[in-house]
N, C-alpha and C. Protein backbone atom coordinates (compact mmCIF):
# COMPACT_ATOMS: atom_id res chain seq x y z
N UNK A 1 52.55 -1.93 118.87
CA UNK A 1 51.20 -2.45 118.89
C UNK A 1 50.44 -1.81 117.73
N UNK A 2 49.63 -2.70 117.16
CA UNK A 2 48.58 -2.08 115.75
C UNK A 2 47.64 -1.37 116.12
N UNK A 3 46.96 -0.82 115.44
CA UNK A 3 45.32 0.08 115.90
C UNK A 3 45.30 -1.31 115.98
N UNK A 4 44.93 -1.86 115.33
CA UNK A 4 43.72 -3.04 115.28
C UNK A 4 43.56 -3.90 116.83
N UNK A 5 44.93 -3.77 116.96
CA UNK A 5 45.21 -4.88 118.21
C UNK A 5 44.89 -3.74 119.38
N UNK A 6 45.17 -2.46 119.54
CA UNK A 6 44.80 -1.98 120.77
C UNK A 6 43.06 -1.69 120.97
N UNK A 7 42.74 -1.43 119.51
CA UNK A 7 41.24 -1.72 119.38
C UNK A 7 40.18 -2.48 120.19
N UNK A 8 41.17 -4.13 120.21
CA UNK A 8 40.43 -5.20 120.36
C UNK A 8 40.68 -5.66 121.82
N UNK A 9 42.03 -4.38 122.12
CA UNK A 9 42.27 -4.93 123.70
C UNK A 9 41.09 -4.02 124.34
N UNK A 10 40.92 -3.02 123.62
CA UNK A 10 40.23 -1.83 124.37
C UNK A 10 38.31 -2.48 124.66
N UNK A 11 38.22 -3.08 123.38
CA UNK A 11 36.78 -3.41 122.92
C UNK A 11 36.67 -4.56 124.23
N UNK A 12 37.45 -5.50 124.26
CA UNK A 12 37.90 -6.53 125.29
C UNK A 12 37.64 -6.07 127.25
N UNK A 13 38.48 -4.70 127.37
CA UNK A 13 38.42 -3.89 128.51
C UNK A 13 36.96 -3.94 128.99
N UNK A 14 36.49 -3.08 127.56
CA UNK A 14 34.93 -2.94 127.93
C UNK A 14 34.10 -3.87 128.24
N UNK A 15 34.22 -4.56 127.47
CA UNK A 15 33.14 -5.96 128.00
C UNK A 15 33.88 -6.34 129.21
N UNK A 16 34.70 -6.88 129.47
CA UNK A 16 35.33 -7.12 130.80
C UNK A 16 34.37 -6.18 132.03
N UNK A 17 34.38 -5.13 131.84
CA UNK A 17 33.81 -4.21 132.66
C UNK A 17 31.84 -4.74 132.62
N UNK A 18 31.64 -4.41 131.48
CA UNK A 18 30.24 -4.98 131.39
C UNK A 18 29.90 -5.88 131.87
N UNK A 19 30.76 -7.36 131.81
CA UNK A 19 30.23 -8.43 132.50
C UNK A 19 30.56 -8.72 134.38
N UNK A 20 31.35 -7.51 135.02
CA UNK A 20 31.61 -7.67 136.18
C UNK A 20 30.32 -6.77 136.36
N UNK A 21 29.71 -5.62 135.66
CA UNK A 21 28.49 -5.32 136.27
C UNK A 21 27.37 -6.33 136.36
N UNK A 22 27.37 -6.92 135.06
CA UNK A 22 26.36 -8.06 134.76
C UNK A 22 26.24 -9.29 135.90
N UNK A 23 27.70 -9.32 136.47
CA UNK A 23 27.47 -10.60 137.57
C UNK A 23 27.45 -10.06 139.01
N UNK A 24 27.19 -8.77 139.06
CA UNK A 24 27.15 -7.88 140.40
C UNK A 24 25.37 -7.85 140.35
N UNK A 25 24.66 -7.33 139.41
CA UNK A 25 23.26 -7.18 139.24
C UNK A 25 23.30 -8.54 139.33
N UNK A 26 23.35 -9.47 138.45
CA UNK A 26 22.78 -10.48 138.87
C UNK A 26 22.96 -11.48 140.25
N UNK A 27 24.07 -10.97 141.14
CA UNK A 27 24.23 -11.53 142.79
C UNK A 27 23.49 -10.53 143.48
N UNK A 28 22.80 -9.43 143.11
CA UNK A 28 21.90 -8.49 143.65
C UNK A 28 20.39 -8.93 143.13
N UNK A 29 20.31 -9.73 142.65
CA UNK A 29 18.73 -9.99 142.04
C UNK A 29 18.48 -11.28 142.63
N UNK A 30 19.53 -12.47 143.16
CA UNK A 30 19.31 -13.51 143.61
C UNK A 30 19.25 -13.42 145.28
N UNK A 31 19.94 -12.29 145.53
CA UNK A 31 19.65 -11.82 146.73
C UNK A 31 18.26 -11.67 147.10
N UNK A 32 17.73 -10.70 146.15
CA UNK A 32 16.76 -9.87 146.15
C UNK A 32 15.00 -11.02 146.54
N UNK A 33 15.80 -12.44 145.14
CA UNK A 33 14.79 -13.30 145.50
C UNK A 33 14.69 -14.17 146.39
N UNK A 34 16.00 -14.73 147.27
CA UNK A 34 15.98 -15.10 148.15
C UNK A 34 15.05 -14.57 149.34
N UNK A 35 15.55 -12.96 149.59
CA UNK A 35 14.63 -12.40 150.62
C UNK A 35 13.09 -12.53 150.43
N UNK A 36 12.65 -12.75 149.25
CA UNK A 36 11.83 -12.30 148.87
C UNK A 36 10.96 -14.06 149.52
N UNK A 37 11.42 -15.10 148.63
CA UNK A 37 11.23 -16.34 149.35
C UNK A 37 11.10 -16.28 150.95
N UNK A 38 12.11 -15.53 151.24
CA UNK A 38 12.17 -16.23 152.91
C UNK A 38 10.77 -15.20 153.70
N UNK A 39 10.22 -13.92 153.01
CA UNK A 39 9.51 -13.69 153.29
C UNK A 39 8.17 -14.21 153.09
N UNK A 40 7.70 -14.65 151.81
CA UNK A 40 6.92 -16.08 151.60
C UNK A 40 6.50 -16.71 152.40
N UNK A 41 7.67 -17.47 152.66
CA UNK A 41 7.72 -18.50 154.13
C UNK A 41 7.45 -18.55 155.42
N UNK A 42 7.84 -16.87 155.43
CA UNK A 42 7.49 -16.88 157.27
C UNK A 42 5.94 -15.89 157.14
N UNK A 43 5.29 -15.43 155.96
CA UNK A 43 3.95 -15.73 156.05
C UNK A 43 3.16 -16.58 156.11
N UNK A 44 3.53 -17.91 155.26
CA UNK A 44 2.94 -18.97 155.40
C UNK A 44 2.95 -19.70 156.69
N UNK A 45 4.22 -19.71 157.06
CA UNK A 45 4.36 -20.20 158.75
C UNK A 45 3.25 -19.38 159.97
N UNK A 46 3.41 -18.36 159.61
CA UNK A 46 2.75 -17.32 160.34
C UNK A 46 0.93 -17.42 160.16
N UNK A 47 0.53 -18.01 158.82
CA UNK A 47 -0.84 -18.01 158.63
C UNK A 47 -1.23 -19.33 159.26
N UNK A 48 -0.11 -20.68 159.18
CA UNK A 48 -0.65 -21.70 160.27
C UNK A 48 -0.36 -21.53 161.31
N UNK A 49 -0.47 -20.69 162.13
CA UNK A 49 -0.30 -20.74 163.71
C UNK A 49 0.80 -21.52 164.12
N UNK A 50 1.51 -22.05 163.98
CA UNK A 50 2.55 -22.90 164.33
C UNK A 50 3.59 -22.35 165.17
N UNK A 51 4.04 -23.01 166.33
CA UNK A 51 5.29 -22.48 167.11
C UNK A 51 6.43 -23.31 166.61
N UNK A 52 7.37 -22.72 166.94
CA UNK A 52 8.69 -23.52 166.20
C UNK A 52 8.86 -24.59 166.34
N UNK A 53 8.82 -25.13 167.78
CA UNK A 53 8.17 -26.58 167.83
C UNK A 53 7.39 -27.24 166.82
N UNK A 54 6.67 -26.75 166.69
CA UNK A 54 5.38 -27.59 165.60
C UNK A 54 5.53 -27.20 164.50
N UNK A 55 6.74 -26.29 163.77
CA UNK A 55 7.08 -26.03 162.53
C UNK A 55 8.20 -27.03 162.32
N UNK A 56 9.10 -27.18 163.19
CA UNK A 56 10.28 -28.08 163.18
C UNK A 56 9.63 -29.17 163.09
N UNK A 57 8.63 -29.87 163.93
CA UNK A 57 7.89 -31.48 164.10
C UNK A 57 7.38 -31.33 162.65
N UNK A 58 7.00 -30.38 161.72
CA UNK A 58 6.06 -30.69 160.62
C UNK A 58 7.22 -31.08 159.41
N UNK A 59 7.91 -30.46 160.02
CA UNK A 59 9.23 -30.68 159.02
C UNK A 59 9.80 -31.72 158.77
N UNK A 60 10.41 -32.14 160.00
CA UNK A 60 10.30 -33.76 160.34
C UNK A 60 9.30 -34.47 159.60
N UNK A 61 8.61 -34.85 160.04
CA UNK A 61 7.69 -35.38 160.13
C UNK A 61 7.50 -35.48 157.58
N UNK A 62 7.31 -34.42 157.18
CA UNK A 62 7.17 -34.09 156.21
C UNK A 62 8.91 -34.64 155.02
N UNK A 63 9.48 -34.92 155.40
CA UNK A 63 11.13 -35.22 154.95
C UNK A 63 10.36 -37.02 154.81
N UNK A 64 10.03 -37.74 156.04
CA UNK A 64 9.66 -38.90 156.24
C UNK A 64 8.15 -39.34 155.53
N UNK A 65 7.41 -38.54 154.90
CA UNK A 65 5.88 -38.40 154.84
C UNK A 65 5.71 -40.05 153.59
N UNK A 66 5.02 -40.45 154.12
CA UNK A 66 4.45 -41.86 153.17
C UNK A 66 3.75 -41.16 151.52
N UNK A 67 4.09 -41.31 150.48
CA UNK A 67 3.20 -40.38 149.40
C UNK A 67 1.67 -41.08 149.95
N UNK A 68 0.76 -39.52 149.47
CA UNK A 68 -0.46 -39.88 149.50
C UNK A 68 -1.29 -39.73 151.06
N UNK A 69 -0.44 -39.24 152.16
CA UNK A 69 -0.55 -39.13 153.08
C UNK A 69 -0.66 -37.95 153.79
N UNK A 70 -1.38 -37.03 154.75
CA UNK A 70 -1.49 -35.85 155.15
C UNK A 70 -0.21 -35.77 155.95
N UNK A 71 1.03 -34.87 156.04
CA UNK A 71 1.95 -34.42 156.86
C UNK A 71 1.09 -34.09 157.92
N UNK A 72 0.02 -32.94 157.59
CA UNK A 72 -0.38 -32.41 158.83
C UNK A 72 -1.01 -33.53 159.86
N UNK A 73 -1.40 -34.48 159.31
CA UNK A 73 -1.99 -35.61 160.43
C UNK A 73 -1.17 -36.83 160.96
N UNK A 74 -0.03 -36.04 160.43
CA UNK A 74 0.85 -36.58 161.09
C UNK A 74 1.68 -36.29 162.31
N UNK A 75 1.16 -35.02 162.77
CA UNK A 75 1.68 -34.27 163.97
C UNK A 75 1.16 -34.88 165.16
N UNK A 76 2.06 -35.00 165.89
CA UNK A 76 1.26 -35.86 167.04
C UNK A 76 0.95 -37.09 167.26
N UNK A 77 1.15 -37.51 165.95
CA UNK A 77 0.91 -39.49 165.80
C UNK A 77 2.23 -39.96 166.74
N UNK A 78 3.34 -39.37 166.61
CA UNK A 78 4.65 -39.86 167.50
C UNK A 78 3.81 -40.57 168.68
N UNK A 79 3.23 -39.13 169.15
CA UNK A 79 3.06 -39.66 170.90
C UNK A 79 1.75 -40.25 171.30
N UNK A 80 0.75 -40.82 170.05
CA UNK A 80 -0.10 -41.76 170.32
C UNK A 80 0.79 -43.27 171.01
């Protein structure tokens, strides 16, 4: 084997190594924002008063929503 060539296996090693840290931090940062979202969410859930019931119905209800239309006034229209 040449310098040159064990050089380039070695230079090769390293980055190899670098980019398994690089994709470890970065599955630790998408983590990080996920939690970070799902905490978001269950403040916002939490600031409308809503029971799971009426978080699930808004949900519903919001997947189906007409554009231009309030989801929220749409809760409850079912059972008119």
């Amino acid at each position: 084997m040449t310098k040159k060539r064990k050089r380039l296996e070695e230079e090769l090693s390293k980055l190899n190594a670098k980019m398994a840290e690089i994709e470890e931090r970065i599955q630790e940062t998408e983590a990080q924002i996920t939690e970070e979202e799902n905490t978001e969410i269950q403040g916002i859930v939490r600031a409308a008063n809503l029971t799971p019931e009426q978080l699930a119905e808004f949900l519903k209800k919001l997947k189906t929503t007409v554009p231009g239309k309030d989801p929220e006034e749409m809760i409850g229209e079912e059972s008119k």
